[in-house]
C-alpha atoms as a PDB file:
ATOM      1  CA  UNK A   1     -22.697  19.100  -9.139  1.00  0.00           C
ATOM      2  CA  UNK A   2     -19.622  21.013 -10.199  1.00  0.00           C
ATOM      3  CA  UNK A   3     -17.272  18.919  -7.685  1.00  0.00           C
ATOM      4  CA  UNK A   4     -18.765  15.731  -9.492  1.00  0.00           C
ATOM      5  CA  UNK A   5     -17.865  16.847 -12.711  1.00  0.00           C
ATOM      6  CA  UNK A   6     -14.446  17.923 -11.544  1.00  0.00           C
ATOM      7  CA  UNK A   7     -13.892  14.921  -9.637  1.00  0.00           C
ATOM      8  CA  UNK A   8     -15.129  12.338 -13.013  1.00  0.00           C
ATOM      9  CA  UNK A   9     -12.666  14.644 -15.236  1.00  0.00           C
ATOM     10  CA  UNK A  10      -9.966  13.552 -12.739  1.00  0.00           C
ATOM     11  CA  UNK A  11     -10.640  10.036 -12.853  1.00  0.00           C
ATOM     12  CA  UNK A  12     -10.802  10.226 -16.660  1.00  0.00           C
ATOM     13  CA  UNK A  13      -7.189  11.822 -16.555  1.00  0.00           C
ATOM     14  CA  UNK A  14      -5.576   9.774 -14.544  1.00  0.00           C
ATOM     15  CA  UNK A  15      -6.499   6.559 -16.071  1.00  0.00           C
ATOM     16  CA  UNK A  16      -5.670   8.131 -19.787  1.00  0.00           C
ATOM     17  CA  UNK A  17      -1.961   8.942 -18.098  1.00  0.00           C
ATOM     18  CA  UNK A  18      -2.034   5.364 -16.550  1.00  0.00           C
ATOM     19  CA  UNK A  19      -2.510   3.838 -20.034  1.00  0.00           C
ATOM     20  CA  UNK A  20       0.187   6.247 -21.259  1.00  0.00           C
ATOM     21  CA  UNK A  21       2.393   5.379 -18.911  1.00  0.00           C
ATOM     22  CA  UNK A  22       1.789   1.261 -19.265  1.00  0.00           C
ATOM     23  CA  UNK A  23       1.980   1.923 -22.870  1.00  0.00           C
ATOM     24  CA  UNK A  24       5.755   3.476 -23.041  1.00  0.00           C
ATOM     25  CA  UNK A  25       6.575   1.038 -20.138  1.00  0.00           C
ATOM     26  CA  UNK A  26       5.836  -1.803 -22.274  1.00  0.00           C
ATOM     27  CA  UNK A  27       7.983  -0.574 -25.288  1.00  0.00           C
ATOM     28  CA  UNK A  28      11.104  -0.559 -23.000  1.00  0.00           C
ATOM     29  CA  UNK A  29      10.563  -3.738 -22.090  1.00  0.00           C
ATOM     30  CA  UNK A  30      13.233  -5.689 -25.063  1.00  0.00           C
ATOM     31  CA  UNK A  31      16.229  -2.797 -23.353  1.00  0.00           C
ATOM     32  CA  UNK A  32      15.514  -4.251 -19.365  1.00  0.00           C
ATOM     33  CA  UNK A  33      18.107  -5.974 -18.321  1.00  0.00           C
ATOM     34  CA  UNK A  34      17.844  -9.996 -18.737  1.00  0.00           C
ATOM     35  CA  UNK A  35      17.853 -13.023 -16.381  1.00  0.00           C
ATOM     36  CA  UNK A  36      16.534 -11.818 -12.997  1.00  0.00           C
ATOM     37  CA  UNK A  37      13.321 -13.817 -12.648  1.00  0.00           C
ATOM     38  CA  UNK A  38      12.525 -17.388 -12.515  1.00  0.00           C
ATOM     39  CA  UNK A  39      14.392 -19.181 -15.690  1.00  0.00           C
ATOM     40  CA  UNK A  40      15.919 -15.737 -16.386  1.00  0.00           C
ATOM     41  CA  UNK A  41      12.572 -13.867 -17.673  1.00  0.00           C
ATOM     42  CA  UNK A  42      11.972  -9.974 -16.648  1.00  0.00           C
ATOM     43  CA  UNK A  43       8.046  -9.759 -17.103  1.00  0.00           C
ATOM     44  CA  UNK A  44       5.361 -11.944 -15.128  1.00  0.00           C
ATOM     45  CA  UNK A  45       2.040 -11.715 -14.534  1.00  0.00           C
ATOM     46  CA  UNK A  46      -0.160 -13.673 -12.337  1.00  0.00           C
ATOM     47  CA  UNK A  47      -3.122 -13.027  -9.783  1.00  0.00           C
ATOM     48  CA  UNK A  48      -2.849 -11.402  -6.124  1.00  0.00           C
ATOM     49  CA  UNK A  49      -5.087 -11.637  -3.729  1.00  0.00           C
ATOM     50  CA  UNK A  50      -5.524  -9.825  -0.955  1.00  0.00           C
ATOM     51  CA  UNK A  51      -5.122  -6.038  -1.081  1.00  0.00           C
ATOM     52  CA  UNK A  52      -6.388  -5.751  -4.031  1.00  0.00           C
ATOM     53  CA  UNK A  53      -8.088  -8.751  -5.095  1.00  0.00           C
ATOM     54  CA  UNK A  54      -6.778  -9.244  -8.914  1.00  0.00           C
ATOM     55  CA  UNK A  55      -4.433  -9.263 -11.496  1.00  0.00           C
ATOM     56  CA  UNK A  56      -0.311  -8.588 -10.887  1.00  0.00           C
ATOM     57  CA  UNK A  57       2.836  -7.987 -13.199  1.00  0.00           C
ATOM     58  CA  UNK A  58       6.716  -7.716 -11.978  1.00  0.00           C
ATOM     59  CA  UNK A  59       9.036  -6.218 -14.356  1.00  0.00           C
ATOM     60  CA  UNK A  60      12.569  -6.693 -13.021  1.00  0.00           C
ATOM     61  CA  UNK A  61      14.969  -4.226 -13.705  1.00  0.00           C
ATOM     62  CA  UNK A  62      17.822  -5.627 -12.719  1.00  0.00           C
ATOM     63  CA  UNK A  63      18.821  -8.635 -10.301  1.00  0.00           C
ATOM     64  CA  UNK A  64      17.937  -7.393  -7.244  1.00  0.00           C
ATOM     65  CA  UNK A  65      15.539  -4.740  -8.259  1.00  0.00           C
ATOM     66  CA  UNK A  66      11.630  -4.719  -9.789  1.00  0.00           C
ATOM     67  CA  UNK A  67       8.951  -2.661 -10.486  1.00  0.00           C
ATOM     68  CA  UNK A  68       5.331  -4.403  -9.225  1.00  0.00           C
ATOM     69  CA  UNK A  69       1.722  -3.285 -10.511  1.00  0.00           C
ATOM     70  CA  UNK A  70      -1.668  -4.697  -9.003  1.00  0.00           C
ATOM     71  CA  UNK A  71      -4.793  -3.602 -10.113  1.00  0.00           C
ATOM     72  CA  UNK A  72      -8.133  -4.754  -8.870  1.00  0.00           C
ATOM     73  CA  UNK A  73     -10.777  -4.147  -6.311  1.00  0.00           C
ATOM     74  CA  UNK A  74      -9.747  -3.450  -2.522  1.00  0.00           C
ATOM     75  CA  UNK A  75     -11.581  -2.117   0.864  1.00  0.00           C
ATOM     76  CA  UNK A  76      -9.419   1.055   0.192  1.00  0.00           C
ATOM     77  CA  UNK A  77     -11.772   1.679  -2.842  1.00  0.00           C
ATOM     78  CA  UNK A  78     -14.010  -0.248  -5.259  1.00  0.00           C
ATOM     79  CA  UNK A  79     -11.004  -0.072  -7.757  1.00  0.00           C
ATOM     80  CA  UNK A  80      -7.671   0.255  -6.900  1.00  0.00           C
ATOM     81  CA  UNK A  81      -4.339   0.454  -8.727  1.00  0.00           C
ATOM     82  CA  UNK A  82      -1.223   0.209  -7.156  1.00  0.00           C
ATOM     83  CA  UNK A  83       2.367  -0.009  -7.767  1.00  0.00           C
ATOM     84  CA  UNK A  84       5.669  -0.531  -5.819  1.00  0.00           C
ATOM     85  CA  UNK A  85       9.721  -0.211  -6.301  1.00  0.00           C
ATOM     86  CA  UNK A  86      10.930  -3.192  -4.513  1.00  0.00           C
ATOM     87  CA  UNK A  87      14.250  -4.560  -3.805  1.00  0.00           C
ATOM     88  CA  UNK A  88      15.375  -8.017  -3.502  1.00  0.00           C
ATOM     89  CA  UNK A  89      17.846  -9.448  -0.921  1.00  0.00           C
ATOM     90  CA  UNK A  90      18.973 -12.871   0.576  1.00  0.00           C
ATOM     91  CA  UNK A  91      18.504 -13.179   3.847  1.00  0.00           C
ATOM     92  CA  UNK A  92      18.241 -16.647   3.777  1.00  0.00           C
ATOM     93  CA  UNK A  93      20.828 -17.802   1.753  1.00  0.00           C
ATOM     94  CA  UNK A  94      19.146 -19.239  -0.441  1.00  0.00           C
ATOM     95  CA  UNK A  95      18.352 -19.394  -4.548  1.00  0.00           C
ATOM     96  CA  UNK A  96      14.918 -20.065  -3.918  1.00  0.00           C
ATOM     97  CA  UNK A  97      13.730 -18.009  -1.431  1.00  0.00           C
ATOM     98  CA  UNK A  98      14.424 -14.435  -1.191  1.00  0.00           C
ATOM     99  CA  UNK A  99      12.705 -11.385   0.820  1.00  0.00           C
ATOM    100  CA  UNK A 100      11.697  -7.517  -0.334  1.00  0.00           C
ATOM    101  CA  UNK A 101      11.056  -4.789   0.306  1.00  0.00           C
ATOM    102  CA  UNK A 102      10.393  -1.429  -1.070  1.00  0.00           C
ATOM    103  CA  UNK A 103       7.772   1.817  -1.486  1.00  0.00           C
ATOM    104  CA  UNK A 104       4.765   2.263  -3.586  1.00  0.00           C
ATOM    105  CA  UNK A 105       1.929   4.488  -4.313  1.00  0.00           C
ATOM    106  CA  UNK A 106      -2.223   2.935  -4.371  1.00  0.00           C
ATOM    107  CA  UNK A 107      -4.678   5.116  -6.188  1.00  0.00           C
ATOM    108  CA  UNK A 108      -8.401   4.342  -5.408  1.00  0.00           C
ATOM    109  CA  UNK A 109     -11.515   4.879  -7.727  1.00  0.00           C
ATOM    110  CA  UNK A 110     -14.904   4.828  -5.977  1.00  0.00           C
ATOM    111  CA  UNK A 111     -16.300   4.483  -2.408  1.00  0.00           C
ATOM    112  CA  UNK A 112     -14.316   2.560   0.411  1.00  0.00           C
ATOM    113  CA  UNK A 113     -16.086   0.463   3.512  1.00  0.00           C
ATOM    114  CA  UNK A 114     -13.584   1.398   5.873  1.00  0.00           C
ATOM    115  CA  UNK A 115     -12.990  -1.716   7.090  1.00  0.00           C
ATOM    116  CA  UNK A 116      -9.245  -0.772   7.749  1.00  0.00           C
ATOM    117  CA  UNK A 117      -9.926   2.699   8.574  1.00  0.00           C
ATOM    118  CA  UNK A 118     -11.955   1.949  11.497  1.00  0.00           C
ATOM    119  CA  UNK A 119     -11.111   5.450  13.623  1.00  0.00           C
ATOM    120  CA  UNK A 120     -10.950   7.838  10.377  1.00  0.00           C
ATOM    121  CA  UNK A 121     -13.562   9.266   7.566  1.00  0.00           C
ATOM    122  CA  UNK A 122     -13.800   7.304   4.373  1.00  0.00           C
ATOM    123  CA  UNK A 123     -10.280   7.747   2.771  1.00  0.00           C
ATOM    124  CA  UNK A 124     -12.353   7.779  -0.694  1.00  0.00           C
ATOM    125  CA  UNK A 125     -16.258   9.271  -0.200  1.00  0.00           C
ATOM    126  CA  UNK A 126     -18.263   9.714  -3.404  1.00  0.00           C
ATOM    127  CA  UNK A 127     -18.370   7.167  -6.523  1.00  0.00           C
ATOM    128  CA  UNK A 128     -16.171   9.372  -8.370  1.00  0.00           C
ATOM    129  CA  UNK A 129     -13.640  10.245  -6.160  1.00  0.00           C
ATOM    130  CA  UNK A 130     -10.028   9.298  -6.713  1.00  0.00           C
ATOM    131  CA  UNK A 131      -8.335   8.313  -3.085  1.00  0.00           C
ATOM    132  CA  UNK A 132      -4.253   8.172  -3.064  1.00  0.00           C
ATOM    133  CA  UNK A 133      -2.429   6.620  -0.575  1.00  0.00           C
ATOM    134  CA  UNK A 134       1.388   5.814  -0.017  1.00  0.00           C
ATOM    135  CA  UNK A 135       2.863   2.430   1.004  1.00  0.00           C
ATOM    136  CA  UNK A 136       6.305   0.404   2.478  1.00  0.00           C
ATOM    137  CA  UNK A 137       5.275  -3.200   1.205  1.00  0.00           C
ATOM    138  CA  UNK A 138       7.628  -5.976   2.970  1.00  0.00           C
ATOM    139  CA  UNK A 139       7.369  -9.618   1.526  1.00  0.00           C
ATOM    140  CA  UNK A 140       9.087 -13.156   0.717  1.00  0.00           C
ATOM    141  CA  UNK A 141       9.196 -15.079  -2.815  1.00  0.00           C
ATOM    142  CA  UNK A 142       9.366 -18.160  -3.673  1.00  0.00           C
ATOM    143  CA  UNK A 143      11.114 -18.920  -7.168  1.00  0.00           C
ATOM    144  CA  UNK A 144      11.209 -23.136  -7.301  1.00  0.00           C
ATOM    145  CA  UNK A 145      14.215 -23.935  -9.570  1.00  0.00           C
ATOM    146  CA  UNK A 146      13.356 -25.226 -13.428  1.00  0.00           C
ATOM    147  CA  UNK A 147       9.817 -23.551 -13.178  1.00  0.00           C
ATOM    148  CA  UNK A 148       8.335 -20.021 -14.817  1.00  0.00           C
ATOM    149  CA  UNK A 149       6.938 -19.399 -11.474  1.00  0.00           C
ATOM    150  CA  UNK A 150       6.991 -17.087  -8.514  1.00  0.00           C
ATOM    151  CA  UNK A 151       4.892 -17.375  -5.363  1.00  0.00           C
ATOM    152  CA  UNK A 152       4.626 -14.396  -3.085  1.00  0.00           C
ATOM    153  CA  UNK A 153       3.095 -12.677   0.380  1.00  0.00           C
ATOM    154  CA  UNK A 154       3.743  -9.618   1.259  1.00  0.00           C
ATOM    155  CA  UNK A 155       2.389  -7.235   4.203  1.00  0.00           C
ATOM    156  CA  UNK A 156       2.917  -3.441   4.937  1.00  0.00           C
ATOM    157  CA  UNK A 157       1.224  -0.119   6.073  1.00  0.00           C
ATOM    158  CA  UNK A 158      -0.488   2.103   3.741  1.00  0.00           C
ATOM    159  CA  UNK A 159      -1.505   5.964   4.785  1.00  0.00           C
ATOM    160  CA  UNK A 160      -3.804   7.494   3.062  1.00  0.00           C
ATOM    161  CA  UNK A 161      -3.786  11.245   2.509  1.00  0.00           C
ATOM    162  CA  UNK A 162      -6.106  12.381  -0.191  1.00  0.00           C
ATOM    163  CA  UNK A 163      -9.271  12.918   0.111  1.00  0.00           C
ATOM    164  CA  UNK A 164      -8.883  11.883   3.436  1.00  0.00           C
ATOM    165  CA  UNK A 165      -6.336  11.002   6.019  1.00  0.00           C
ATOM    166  CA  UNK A 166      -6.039   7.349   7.670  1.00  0.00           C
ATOM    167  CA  UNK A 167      -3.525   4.500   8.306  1.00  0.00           C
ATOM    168  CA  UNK A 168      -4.707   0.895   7.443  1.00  0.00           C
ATOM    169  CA  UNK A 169      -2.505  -2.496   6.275  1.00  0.00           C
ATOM    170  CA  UNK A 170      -2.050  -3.480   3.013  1.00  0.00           C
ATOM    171  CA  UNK A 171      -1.395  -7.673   2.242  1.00  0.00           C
ATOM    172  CA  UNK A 172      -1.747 -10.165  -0.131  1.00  0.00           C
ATOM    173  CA  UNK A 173      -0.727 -13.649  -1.527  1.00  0.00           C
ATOM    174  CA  UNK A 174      -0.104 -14.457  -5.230  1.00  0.00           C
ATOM    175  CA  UNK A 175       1.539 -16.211  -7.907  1.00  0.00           C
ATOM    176  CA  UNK A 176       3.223 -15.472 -11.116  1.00  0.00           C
ATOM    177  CA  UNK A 177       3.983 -16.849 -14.055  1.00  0.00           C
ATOM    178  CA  UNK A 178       7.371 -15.831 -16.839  1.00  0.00           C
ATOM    179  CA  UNK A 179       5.854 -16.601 -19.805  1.00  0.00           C
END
């Protein structure tokens, strides 16, 4: 019972220091530097599915350089929320098509299935539990010229080391839109 109550305080904290944390992001937002996304906006948001299945922003922070936040529900836990440093580059010489990569963190609220953790314990075992996981994402973008829009897919490992320990794949396709 004690461990229950422990591990439900934890949640509670986290997600309070989440908010916090989205909260004082947001208010730097105006002092990012301009004209890195599609028709030179900074801030998109848009849906991803895959790993997790749900909502997505990008906040670019400079031209080759973004922060990325998904949040939704995943195998890796009922709800997940995850977020990755990821830098831009051309390898294909092109204005419209660019690839990325770059680290990240996933946090995980809530029993996983283990469908990607076929060998290993359940990285996240009791409905209150808080799983955390680190992860190299790797992906392509797709920015059409004279649109607000950004189409993505990106692919990458993710190990998980609290509760548990176990390697899986991370993945997903999405689209974004600079308001």
């Amino acid at each position: 019972m004690r461990k229950k109550t422990l591990n439900s305080c934890l949640l509670k904290t986290t997600l309070f220091k989440f908010i916090i944390a989205a909260s004082l992001l947001t208010s730097f937002i105006p002092q990012m530097v301009r004209a890195q996304g599609p028709e030179g906006k900074s801030f998109g948001f848009g849906i991803i599915l895959g790993t997790p299945l749900g909502v997505t922003v990008k906040l670019w922070t400079a031209s080759d350089q973004a922060f990325v936040a998904d949040f939704g529900g995943s195998y890796f836990g009922p709800l997940r929320l995850q977020a990755d440093y990821l830098w831009h580059f051309d390898a294909f010489h092109s204005s419209i098509v660019k690839m990325y990569a770059g680290p990240g963190l996933g946090l995980a609220f809530g029993n996983g299935d283990n469908r990607f953790f076929d060998d290993h314990p359940h990285p996240v075992d009791g409905p209150n539990q808080l799983g955390v996981g680190v992860r190299v994402m790797f992906g392509v973008n797709i920015i059409p010229r004279r649109t607000p829009v950004e189409i993505f897919a990106e692919i990458g490992p993710l190990i998980a080391f609290v509760p548990n320990t176990g390697v899986g794949v991370d993945g997903g396709v999405g689209i974004r839109f600079y308001p």
